[in-house]
Protein backbone atom coordinates (compact mmCIF):
# COMPACT_ATOMS: atom_id res chain seq x y z
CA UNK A 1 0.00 0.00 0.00
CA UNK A 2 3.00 2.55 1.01
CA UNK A 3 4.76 1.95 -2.36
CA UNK A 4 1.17 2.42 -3.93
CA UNK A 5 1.35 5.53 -2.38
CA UNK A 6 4.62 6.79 -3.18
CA UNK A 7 3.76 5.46 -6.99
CA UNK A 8 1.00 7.83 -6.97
CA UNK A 9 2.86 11.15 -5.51
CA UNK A 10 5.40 10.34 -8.20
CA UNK A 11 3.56 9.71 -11.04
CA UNK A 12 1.69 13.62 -10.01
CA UNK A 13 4.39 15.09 -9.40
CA UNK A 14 5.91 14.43 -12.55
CA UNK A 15 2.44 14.69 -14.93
CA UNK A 16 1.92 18.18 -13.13
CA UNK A 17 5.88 19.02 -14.38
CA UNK A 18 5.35 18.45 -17.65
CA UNK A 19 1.86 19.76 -17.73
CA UNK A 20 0.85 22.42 -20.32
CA UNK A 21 0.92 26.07 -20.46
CA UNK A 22 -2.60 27.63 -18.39
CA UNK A 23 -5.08 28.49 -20.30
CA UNK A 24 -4.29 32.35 -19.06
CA UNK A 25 -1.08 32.25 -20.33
CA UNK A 26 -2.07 30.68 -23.76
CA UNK A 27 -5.18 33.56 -24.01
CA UNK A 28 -3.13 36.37 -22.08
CA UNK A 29 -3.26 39.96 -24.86
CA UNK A 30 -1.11 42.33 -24.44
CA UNK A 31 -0.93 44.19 -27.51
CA UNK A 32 -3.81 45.67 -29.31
CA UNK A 33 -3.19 45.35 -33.35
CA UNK A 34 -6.47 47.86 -34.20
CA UNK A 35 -5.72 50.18 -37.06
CA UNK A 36 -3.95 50.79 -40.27
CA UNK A 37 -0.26 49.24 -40.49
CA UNK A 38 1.86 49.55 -43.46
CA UNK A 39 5.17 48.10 -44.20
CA UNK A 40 6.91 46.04 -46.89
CA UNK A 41 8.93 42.69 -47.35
CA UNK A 42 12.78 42.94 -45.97
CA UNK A 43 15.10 43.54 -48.80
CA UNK A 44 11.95 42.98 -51.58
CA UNK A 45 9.57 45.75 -53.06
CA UNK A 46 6.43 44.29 -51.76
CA UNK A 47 4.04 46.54 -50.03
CA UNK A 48 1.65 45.42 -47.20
CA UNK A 49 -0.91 47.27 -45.94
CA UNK A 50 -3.60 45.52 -43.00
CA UNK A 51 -6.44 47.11 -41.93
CA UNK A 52 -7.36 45.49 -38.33
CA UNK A 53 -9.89 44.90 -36.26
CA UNK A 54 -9.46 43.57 -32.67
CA UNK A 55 -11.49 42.11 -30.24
CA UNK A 56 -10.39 40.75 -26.93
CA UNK A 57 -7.36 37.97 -28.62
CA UNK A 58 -9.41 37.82 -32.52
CA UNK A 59 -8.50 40.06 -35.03
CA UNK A 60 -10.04 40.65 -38.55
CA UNK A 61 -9.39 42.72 -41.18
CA UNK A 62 -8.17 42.92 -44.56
CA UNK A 63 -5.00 42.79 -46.15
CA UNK A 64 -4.19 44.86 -49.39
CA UNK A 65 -0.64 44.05 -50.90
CA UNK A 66 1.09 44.70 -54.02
CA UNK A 67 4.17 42.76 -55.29
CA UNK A 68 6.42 42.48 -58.39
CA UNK A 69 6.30 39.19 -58.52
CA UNK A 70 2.63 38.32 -57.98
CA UNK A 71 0.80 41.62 -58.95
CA UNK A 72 -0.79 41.87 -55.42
CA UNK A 73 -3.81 40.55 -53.32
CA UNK A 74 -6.77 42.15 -51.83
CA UNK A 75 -9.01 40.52 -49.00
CA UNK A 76 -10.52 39.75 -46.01
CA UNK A 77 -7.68 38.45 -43.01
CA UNK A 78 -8.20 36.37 -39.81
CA UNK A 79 -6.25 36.28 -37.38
CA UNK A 80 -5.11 36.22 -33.22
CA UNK A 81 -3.08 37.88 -30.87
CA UNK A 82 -1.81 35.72 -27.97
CA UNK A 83 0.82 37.81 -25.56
CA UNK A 84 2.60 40.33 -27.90
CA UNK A 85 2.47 37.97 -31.15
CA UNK A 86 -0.60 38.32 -33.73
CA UNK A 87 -0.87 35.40 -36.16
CA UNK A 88 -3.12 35.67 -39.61
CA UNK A 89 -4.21 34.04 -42.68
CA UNK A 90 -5.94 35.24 -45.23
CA UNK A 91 -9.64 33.29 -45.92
CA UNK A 92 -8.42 31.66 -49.81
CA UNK A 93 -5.37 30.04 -47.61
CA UNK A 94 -2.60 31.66 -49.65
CA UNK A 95 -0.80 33.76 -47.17
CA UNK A 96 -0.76 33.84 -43.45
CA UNK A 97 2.05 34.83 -40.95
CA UNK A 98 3.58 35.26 -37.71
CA UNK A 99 4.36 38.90 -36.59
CA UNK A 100 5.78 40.28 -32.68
CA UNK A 101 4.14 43.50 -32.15
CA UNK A 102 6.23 46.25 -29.80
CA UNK A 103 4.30 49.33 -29.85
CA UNK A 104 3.38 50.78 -33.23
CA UNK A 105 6.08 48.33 -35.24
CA UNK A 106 5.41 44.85 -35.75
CA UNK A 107 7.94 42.67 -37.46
CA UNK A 108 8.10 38.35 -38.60
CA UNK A 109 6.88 36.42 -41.42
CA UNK A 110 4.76 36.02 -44.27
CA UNK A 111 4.31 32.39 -45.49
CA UNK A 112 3.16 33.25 -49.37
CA UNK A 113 2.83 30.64 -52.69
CA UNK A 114 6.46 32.05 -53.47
CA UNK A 115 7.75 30.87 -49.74
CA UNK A 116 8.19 32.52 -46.61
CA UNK A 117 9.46 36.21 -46.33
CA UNK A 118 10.50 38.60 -43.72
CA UNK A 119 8.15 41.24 -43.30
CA UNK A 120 7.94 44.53 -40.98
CA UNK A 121 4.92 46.77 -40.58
CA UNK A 122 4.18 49.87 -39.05
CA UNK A 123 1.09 51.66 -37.56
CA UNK A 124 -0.33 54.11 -39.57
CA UNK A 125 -3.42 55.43 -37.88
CA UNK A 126 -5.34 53.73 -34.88
């Protein structure tokens, strides 16, 4: 029964260890993406422009871009902020991204049907 016990205590102890993040941590905002940004793709010529919505940790929007190399995109975005770093995709599925917001700058990744750029934004207008 003691070893039964001790089993126990150190199976818990353990499972609690390697349990997951809390739920406050995983929903925790502390940015707020709502407005205009404006920005382009790092070393490229592509222009990005989001207009966003927020709303507690979902965002919506829309995303108007031009490029050289695909002639540009215009449509509705969806998207999340969890702690400081708002993720997106745009509804067809062709772009979505990964960006740390500090302030009025946000700065990551765009995933996009030509790969994955760099990409840095900043706010135009709240």
């Amino acid at each position: 029964m003691r070893s039964a016990r001790l089993a126990l205590a150190l199976f818990l102890a353990v499972g609690l260890g390697c349990a997951q993040k809390d739920w406050i941590d995983r929903t925790l905002v502390t940015e707020n993406v709502t407005g205009v940004w404006a920005g382009s793709l790092r070393g490229g010529t592509g222009r990005y422009q989001f207009e966003l919505q927020q709303q507690g940790a979902k965002v919506t929007g829309t995303l108007n871009m031009s490029t050289t190399v695909s002639g540009g995109y215009s449509g509705p975005v969806e998207g999340s902020m969890i702690g400081d770093v708002f993720t997106f995709k745009d509804v067809r599925g062709a772009y979505s991204g990964e960006l740390t917001v500090a302030g009025d700058e946000m700065a990551g990744y765009v995933d996009t049907p030509f790969g994955r750029r760099n990409l840095s934004l900043r706010r135009a207008s709240r």
